[in-house]
N, C-alpha and C. Protein backbone atom coordinates (compact mmCIF):
# COMPACT_ATOMS: atom_id res chain seq x y z
N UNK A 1 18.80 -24.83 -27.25
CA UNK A 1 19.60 -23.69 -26.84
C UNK A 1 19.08 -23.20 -25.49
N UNK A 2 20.05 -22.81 -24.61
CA UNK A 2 19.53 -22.67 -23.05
C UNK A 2 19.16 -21.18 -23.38
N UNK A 3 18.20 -20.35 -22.59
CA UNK A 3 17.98 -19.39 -22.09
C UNK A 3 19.01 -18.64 -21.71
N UNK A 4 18.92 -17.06 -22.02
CA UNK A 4 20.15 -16.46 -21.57
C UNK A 4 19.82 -16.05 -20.44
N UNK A 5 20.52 -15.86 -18.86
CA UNK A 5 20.63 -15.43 -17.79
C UNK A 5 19.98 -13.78 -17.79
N UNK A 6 20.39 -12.95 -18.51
CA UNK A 6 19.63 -11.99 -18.72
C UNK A 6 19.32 -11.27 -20.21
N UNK A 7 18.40 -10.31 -20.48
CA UNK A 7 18.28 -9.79 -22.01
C UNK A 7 18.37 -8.61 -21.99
N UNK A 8 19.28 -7.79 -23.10
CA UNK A 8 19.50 -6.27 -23.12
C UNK A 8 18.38 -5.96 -23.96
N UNK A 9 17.76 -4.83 -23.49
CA UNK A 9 16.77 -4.32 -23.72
C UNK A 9 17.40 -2.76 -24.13
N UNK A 10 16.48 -2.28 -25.16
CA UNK A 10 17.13 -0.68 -25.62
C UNK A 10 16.35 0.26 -24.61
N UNK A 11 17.03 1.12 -24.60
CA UNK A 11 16.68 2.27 -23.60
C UNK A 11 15.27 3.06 -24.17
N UNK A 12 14.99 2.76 -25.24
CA UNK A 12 13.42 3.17 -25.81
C UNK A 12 12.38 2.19 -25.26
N UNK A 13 12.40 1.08 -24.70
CA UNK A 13 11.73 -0.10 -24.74
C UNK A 13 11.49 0.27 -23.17
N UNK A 14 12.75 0.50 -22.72
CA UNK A 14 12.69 0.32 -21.45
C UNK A 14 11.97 1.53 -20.36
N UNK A 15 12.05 2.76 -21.35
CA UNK A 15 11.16 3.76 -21.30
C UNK A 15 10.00 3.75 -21.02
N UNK A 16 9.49 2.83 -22.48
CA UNK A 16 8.21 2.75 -22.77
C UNK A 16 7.56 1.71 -22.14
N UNK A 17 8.25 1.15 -21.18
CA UNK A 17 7.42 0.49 -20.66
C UNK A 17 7.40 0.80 -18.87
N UNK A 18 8.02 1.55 -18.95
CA UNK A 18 7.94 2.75 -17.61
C UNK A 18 6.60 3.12 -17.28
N UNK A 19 6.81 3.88 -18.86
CA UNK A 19 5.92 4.66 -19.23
C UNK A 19 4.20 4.16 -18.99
N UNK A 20 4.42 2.74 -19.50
CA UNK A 20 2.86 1.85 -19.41
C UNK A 20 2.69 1.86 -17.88
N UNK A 21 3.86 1.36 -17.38
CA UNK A 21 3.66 1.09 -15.79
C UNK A 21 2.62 2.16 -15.22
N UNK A 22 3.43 3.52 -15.53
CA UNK A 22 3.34 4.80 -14.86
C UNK A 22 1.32 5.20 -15.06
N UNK A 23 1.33 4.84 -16.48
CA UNK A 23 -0.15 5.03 -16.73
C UNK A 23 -1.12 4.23 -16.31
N UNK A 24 -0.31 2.72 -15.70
CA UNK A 24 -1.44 1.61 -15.36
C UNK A 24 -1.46 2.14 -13.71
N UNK A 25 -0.46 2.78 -13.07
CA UNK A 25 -0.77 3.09 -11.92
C UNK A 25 -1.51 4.15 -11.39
N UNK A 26 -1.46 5.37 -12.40
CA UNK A 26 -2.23 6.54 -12.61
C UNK A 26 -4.05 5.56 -12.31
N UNK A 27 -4.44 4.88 -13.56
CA UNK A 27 -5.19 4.51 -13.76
C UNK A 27 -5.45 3.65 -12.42
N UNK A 28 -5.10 2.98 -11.89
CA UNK A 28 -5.42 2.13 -10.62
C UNK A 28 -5.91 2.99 -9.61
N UNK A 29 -4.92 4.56 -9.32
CA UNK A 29 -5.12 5.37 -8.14
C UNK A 29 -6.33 6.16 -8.52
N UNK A 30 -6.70 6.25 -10.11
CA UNK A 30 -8.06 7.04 -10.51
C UNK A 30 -9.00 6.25 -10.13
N UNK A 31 -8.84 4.88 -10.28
CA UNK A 31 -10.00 4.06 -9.71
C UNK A 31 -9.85 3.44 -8.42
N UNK A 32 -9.72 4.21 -7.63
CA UNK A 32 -9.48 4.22 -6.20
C UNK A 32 -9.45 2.39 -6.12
N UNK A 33 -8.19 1.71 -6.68
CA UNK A 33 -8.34 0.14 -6.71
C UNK A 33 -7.43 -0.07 -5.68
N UNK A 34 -6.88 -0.86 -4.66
CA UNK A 34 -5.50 -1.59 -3.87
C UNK A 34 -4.67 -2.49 -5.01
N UNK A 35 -4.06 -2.46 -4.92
CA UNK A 35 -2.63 -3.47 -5.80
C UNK A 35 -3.28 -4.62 -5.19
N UNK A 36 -3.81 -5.18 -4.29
CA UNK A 36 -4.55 -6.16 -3.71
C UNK A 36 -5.86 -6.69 -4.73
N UNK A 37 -7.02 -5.67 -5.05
CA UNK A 37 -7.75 -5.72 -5.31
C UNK A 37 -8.15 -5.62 -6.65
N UNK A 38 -7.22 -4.64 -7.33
CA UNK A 38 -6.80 -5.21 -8.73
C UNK A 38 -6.02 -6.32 -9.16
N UNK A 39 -4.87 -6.80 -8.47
CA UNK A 39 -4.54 -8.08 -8.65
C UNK A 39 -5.41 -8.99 -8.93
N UNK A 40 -6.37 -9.18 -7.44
CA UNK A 40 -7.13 -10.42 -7.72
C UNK A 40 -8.28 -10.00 -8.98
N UNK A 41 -8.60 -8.98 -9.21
CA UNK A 41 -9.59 -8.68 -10.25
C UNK A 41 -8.63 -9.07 -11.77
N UNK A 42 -7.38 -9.26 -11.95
CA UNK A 42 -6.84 -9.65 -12.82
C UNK A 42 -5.96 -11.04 -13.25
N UNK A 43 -6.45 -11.04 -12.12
CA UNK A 43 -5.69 -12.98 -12.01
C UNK A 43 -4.30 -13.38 -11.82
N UNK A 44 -4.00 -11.82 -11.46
CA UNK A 44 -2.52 -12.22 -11.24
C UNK A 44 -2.00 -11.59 -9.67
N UNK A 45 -0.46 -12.37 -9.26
CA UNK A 45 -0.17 -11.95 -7.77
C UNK A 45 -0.19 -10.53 -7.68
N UNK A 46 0.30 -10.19 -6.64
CA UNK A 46 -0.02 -8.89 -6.18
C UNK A 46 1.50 -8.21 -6.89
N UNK A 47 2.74 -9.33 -6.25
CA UNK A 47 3.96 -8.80 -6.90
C UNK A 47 4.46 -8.48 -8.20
N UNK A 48 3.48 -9.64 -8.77
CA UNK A 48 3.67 -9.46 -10.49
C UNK A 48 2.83 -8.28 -10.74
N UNK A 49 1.87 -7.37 -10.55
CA UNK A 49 1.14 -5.97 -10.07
C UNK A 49 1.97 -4.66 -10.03
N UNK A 50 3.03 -5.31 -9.02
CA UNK A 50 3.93 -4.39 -8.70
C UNK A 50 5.14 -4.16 -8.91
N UNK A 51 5.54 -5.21 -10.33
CA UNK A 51 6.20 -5.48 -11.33
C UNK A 51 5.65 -4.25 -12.46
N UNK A 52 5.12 -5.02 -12.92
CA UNK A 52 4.27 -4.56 -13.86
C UNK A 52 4.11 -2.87 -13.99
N UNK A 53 3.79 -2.34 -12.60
CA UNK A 53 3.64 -0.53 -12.49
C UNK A 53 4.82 -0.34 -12.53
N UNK A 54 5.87 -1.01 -11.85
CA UNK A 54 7.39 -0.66 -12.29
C UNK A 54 8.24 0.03 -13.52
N UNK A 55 7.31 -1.05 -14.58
CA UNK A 55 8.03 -1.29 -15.71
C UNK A 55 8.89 -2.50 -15.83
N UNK A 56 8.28 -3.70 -15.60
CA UNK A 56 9.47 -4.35 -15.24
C UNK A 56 9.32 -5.32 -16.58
N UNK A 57 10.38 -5.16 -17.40
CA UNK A 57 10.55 -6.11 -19.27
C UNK A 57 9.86 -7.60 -18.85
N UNK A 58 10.17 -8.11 -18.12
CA UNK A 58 10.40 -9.70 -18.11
C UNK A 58 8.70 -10.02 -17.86
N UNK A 59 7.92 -9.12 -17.30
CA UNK A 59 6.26 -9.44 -17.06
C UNK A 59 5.58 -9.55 -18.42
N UNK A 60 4.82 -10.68 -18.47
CA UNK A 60 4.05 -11.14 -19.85
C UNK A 60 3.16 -10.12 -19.82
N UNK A 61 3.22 -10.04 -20.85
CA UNK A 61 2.72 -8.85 -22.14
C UNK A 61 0.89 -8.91 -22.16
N UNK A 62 0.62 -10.56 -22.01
CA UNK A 62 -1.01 -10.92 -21.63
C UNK A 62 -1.33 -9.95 -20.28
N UNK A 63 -0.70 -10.02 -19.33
CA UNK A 63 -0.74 -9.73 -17.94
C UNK A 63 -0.86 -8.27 -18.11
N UNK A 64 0.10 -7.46 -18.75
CA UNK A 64 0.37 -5.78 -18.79
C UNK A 64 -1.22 -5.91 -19.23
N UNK A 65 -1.55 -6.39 -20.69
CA UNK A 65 -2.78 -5.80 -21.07
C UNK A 65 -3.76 -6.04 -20.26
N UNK A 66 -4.15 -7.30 -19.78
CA UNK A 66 -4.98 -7.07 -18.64
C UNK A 66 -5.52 -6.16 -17.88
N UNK A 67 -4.04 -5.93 -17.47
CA UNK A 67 -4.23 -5.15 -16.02
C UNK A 67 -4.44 -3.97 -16.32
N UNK A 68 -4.12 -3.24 -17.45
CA UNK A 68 -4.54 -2.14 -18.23
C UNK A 68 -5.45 -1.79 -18.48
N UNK A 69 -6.23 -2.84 -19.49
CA UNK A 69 -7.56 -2.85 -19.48
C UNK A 69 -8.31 -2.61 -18.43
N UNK A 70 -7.77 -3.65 -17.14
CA UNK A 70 -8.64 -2.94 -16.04
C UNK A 70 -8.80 -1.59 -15.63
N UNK A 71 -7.63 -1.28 -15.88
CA UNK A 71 -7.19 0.36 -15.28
C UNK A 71 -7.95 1.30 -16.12
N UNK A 72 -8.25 0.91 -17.17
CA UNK A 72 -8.70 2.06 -18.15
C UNK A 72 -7.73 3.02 -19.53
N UNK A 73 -6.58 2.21 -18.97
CA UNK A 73 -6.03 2.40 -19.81
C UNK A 73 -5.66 1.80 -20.98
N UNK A 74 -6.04 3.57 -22.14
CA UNK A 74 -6.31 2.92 -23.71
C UNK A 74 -4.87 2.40 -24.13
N UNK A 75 -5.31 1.21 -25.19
CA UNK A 75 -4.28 0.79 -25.26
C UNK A 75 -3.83 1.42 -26.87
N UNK A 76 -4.96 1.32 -27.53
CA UNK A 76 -5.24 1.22 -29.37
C UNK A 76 -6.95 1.76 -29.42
N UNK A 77 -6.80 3.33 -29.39
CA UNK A 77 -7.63 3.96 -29.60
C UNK A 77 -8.19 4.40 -30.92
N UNK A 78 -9.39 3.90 -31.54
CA UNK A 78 -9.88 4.35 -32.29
C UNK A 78 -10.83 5.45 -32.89
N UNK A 79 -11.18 5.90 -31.75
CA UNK A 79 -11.56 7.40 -32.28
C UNK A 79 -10.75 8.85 -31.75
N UNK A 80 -10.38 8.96 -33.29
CA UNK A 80 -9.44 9.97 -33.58
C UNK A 80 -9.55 11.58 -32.75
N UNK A 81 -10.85 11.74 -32.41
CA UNK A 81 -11.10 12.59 -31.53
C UNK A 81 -10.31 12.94 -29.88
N UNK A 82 -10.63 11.61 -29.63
CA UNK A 82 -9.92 10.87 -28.54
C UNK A 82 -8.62 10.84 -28.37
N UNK A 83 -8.00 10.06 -29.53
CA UNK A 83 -6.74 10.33 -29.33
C UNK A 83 -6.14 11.44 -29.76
N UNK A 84 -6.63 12.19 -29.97
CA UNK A 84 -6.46 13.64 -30.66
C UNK A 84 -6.08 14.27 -28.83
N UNK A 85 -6.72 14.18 -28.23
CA UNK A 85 -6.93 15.26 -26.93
C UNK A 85 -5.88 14.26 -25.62
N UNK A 86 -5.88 13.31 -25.65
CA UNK A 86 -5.47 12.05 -25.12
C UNK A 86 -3.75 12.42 -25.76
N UNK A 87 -3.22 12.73 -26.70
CA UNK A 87 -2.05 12.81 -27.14
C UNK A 87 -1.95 14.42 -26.68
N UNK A 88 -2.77 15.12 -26.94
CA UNK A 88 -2.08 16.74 -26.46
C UNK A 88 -2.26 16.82 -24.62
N UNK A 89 -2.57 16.21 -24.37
CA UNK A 89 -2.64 15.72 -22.80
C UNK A 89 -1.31 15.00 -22.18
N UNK A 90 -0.71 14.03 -22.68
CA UNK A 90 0.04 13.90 -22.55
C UNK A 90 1.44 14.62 -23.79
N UNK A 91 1.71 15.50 -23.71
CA UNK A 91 2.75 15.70 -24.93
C UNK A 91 3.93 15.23 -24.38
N UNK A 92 4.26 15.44 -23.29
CA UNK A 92 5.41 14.98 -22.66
C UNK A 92 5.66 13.61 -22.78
N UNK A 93 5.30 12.98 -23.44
CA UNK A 93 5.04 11.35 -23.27
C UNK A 93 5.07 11.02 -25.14
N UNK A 94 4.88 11.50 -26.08
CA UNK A 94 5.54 11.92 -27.25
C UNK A 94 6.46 11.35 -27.71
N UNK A 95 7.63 11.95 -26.79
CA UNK A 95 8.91 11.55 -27.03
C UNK A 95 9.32 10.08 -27.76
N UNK A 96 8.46 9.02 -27.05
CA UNK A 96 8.80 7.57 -27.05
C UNK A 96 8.42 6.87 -28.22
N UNK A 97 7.21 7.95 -29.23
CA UNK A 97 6.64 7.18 -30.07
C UNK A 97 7.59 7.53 -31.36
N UNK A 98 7.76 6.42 -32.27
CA UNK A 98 8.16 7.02 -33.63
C UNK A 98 8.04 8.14 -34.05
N UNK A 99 9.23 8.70 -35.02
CA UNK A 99 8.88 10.10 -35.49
C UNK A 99 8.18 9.38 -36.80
N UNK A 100 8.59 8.50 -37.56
CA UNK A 100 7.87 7.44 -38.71
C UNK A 100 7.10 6.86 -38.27
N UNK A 101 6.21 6.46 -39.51
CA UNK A 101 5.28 5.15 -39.32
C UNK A 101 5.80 4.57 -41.05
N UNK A 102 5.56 3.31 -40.71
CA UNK A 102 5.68 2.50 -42.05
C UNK A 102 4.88 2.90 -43.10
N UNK A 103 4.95 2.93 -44.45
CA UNK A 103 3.88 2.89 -45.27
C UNK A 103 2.92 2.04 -45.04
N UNK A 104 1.81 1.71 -45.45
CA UNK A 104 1.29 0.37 -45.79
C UNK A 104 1.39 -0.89 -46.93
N UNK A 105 1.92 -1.84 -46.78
CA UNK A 105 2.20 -2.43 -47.98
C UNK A 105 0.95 -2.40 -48.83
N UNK A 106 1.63 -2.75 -50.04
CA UNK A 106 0.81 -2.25 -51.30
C UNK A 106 0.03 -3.92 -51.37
N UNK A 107 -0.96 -3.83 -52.24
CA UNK A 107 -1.94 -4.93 -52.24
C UNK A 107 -1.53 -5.21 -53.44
N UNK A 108 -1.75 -6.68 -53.77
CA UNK A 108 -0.83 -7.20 -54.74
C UNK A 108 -2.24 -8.10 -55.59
N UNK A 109 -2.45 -7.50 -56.72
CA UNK A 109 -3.55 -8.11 -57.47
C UNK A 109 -2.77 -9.20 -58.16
N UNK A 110 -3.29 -10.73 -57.91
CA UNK A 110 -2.83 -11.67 -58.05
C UNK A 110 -3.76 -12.86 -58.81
N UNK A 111 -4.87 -12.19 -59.12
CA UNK A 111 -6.18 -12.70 -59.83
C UNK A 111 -5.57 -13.12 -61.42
N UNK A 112 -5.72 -14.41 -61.41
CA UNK A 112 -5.00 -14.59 -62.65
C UNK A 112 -6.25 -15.14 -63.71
């Protein structure tokens, strides 16, 4: 099956990955980095960089985290403290996350 020419993406997705851009660039200008100099510190071109702070869907997902990581930005924070102050810091930014979370599936004793 060929590749489709382009992919619709939902307007939550497309947000939220604004949104990453917006924080990986925050994070670049906190660490006084060049789109130059974080690039090469991440192994990727400068344009795919400047993709990426965009928001741009089609940039691999390896690459966003990367370059994130470099930036400092958390991705999957585990202390609750943290993201406790880190979420009322940004409230405006809220919006994008689920009002749900899934249950957890149930564990299935199978010991026979």
């Amino acid at each position: 099956m060929a590749k489709p020419a382009s992919r619709p993406y939902s307007q939550r997705s497309l947000l939220a990955m604004q949104l990453l851009g917006a924080l990986i660039r925050e994070g670049r200008l906190e660490n006084a980095m060049t789109t130059t100099d974080l690039a090469m510190r991440a192994g990727v071109s400068r344009a795919l960089l400047q993709r990426i702070e965009r928001g741009d869907p089609t940039c691999s997902i390896g690459a966003v985290f990367e370059v994130a990581s470099i930036c400092g930005v958390a991705l999957f924070e585990q202390d609750e403290r943290c993201l406790a102050s880190t979420l009322a810091h940004h409230r405006e930014k809220l919006a994008l996350l689920p009002k749900a979370v899934r249950a957890k599936a149930k564990v299935v004793q199978d010991d026979f």
